[in-house]
C-alpha atoms as a PDB file:
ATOM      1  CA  UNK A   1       0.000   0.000   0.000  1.00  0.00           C
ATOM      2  CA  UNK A   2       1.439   3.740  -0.950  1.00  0.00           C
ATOM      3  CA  UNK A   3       0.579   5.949   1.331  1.00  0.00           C
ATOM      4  CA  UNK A   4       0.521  10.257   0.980  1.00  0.00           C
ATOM      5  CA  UNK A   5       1.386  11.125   4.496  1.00  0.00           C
ATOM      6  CA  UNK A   6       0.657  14.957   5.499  1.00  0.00           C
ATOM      7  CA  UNK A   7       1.229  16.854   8.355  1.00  0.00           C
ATOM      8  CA  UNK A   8      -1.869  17.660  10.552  1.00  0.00           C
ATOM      9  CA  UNK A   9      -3.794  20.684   9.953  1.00  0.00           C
ATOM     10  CA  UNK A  10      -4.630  23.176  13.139  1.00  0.00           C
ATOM     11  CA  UNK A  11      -8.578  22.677  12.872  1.00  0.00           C
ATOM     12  CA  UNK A  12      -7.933  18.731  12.814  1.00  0.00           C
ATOM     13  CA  UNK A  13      -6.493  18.518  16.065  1.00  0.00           C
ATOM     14  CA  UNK A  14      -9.318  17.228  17.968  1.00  0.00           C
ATOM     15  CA  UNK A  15      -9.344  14.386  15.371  1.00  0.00           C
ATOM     16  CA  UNK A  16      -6.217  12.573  17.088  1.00  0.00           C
ATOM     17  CA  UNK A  17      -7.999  12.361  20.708  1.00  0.00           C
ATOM     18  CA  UNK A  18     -11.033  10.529  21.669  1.00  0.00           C
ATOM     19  CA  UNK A  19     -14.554  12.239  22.084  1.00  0.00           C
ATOM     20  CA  UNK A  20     -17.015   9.774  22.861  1.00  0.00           C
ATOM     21  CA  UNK A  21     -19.991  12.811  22.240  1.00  0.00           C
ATOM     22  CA  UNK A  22     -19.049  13.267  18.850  1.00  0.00           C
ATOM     23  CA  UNK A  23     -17.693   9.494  17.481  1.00  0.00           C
ATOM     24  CA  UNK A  24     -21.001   8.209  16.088  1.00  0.00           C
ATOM     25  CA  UNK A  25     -21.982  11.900  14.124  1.00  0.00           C
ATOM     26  CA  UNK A  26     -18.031  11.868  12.427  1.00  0.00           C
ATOM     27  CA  UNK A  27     -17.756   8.410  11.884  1.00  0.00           C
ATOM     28  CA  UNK A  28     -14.997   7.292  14.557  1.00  0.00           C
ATOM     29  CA  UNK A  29     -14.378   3.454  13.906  1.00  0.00           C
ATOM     30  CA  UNK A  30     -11.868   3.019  16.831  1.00  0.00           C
ATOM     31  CA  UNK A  31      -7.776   3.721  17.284  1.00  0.00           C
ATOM     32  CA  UNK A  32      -4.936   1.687  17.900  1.00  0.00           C
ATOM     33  CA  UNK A  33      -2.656   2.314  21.476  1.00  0.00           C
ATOM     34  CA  UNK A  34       0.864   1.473  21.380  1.00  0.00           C
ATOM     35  CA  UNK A  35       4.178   2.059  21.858  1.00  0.00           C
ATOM     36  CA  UNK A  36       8.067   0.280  20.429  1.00  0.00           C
ATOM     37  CA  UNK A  37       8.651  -1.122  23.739  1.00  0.00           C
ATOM     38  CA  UNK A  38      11.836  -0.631  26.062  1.00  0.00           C
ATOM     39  CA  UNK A  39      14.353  -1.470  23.209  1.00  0.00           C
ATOM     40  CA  UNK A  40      12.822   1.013  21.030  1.00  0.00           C
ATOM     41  CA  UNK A  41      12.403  -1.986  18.794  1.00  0.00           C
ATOM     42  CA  UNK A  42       9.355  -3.719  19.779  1.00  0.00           C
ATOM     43  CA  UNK A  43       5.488  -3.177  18.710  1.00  0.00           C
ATOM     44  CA  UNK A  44       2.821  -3.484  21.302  1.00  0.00           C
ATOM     45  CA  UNK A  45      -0.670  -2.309  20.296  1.00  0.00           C
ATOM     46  CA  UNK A  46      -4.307  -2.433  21.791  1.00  0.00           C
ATOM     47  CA  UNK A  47      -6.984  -1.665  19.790  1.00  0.00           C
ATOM     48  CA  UNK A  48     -10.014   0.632  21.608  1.00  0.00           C
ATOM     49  CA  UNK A  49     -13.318   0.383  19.825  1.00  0.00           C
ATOM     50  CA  UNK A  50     -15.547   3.081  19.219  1.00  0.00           C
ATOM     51  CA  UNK A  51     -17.989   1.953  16.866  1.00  0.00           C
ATOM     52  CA  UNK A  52     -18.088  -1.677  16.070  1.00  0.00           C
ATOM     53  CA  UNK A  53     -20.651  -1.551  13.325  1.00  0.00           C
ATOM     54  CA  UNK A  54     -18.260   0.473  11.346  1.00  0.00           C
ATOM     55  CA  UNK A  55     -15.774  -2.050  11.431  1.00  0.00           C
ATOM     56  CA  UNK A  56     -16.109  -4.540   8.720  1.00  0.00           C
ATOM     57  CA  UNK A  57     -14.097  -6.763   6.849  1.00  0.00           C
ATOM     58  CA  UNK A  58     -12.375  -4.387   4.136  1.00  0.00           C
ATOM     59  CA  UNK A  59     -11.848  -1.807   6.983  1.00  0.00           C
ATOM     60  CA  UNK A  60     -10.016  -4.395   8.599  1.00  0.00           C
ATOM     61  CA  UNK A  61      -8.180  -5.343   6.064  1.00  0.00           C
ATOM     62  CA  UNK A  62      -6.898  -1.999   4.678  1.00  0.00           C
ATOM     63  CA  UNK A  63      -5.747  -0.922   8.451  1.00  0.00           C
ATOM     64  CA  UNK A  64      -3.484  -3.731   8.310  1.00  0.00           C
ATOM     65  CA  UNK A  65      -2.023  -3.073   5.291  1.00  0.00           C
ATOM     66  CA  UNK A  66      -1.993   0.586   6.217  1.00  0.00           C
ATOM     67  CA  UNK A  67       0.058  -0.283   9.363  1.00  0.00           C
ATOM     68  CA  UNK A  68       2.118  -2.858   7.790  1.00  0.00           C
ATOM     69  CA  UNK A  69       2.748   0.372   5.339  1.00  0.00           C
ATOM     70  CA  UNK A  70       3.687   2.552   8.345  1.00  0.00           C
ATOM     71  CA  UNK A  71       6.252   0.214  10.021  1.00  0.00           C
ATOM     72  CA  UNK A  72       7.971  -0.629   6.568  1.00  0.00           C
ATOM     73  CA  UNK A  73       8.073   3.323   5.851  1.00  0.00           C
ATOM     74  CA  UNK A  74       9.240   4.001   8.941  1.00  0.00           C
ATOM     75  CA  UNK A  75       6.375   5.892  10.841  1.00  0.00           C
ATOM     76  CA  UNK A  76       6.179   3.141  13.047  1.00  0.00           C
ATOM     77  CA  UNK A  77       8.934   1.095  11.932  1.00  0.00           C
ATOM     78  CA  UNK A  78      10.660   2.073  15.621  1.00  0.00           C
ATOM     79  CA  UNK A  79      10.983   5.032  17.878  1.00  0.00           C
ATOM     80  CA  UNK A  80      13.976   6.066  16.475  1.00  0.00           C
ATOM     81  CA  UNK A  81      12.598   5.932  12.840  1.00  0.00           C
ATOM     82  CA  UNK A  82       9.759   7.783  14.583  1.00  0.00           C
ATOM     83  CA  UNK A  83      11.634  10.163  16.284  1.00  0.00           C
ATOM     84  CA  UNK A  84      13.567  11.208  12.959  1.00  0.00           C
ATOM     85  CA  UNK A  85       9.961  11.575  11.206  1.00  0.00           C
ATOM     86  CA  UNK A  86       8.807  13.557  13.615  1.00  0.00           C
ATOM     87  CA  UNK A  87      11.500  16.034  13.937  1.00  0.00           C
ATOM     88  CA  UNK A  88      11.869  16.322  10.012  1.00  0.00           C
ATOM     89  CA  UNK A  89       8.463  17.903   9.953  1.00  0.00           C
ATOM     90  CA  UNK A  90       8.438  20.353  12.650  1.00  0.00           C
ATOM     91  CA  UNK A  91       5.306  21.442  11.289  1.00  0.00           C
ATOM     92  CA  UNK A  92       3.156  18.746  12.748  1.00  0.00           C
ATOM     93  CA  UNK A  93       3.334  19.050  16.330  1.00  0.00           C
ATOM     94  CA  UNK A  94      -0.020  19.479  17.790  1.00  0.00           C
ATOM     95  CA  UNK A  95      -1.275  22.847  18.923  1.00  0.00           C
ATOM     96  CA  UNK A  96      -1.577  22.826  22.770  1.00  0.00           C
ATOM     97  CA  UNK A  97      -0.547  19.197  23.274  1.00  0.00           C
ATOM     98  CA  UNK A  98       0.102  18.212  26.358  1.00  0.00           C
ATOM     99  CA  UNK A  99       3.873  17.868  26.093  1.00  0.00           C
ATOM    100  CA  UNK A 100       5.627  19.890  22.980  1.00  0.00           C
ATOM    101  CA  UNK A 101       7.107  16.606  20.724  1.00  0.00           C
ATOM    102  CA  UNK A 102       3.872  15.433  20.201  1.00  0.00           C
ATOM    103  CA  UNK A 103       3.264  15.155  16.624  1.00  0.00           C
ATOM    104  CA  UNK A 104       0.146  14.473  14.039  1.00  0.00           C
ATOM    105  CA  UNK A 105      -0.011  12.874  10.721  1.00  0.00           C
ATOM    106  CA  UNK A 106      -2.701  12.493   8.393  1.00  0.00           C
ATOM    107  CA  UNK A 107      -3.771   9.638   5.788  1.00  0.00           C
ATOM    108  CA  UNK A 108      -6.432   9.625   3.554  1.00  0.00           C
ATOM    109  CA  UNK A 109      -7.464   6.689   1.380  1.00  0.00           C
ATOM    110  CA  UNK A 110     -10.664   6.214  -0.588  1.00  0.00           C
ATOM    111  CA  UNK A 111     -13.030   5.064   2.121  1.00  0.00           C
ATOM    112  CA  UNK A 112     -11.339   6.123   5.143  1.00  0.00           C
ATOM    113  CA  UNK A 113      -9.074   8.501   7.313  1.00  0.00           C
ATOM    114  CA  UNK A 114      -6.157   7.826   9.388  1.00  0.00           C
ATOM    115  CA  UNK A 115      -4.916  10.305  12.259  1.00  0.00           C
ATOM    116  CA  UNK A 116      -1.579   9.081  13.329  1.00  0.00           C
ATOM    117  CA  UNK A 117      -0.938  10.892  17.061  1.00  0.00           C
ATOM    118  CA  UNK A 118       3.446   9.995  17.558  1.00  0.00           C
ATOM    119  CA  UNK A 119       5.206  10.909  20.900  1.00  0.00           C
ATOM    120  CA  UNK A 120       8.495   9.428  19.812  1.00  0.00           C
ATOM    121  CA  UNK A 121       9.920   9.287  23.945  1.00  0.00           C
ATOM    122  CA  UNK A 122      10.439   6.199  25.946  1.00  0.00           C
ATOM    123  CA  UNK A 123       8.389   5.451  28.870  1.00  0.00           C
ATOM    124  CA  UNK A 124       5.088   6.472  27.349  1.00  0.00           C
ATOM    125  CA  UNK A 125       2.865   5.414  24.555  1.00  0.00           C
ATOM    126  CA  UNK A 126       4.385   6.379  21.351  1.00  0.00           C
ATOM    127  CA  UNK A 127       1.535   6.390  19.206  1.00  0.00           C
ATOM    128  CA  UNK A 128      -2.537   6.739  18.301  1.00  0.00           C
ATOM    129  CA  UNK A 129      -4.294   5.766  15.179  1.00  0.00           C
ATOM    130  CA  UNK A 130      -7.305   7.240  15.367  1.00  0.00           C
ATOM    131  CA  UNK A 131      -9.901   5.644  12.299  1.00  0.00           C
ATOM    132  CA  UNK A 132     -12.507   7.417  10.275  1.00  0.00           C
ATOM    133  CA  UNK A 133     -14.667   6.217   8.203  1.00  0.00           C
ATOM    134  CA  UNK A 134     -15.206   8.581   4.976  1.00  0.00           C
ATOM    135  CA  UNK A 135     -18.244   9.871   4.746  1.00  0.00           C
ATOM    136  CA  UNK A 136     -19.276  13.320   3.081  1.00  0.00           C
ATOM    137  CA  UNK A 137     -19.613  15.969   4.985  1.00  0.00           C
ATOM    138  CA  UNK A 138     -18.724  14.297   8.529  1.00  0.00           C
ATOM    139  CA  UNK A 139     -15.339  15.317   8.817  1.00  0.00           C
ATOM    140  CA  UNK A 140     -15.750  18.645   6.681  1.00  0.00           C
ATOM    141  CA  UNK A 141     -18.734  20.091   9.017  1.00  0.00           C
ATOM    142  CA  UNK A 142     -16.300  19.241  11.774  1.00  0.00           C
ATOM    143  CA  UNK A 143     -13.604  21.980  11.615  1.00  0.00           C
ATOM    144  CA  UNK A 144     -16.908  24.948  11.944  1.00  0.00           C
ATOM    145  CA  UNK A 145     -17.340  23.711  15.663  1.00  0.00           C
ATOM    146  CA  UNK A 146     -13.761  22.805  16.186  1.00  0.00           C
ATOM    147  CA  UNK A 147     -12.728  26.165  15.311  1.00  0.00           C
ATOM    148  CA  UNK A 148     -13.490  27.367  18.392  1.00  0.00           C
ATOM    149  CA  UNK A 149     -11.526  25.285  20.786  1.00  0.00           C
ATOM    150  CA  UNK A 150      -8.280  26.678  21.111  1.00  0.00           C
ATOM    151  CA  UNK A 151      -6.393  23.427  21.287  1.00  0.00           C
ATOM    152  CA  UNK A 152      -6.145  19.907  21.899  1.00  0.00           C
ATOM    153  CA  UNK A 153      -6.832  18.311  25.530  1.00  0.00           C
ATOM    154  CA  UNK A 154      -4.179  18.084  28.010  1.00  0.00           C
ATOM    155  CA  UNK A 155      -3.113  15.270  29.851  1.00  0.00           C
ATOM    156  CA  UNK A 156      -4.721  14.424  33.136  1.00  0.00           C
ATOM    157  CA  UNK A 157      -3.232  11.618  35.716  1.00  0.00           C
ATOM    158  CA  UNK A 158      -6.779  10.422  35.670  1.00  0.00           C
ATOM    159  CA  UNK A 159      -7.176   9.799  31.991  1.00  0.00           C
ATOM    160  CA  UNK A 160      -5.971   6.538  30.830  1.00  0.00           C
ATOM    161  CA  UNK A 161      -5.322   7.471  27.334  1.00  0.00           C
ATOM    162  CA  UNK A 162      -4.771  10.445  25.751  1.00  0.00           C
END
């Protein structure tokens, strides 16, 4: 699979967290948790449904290639691949994130969107895939209410993902 990654832009930033009051009206399907491990080398993953209904078969299917895609590119090949990504596009760090290296990457293919969430440190989660399916209209009458919220959501001890 060839993927066209782009950097995030500012209104889209709400699209790499969870918000269980607006999944179902922009088509959330679920996201992936993980993070390369103490060695840097590893991949550990859990993925967090949102709505199973929207996950079918060919979804299934194309968000293994498409992550298959992202460790052979490099994305999420490692943290140190990561961490090179990340730093060659300055660009994509996330407005009001709760630490300043954390970084957002888009991917669009013909039925649905990727939001790729990196925080290419040890000792934390190093990345979110957050999975949309594409629908008209869901994800364009989204940046209208975003625009008002002034950035992303910071992290709380409480939460157990961010």
């Amino acid at each position: 699979m060839e993927l066209t990654i782009r950097s995030l832009a500012p209104e889209e930033s709400v699209l790499f967290y969870s918000n269980s009051e607006k999944d179902k009206e922009i088509g959330c399907i679920g996201h992936l948790r993980g993070d390369f491990g103490s060695s840097g080398k590893e991949f550990w993953s859990t993925w967090w449904e949102h709505q199973g209904e929207l996950k079918t078969q060919e979804f299934k299917d194309e968000f293994d290639d498409f992550i298959n895609s992202l460790r052979k590119q490099g994305l999420l090949k490692d943290r140190l691949s990561m961490t090179d990504y990340c730093y060659q596009h300055p660009e994509a760090k996330i407005p009001g994130a709760w630490h300043s290296d954390v970084y957002g990457f888009c991917v669009n293919t013909d039925r649905h969107h990727y939001f790729v969430r990196c925080f290419p440190h040890p000792g934390d989660y190093n990345f979110y895939v957050y999975c949309y399916q594409k629908q008209p209209d869901r994800l364009q009458k989204e940046p209208e209410s975003r625009q008002s919220a002034s950035h992303a959501p910071k992290k709380k001890k409480y939460e157990p993902e961010r």
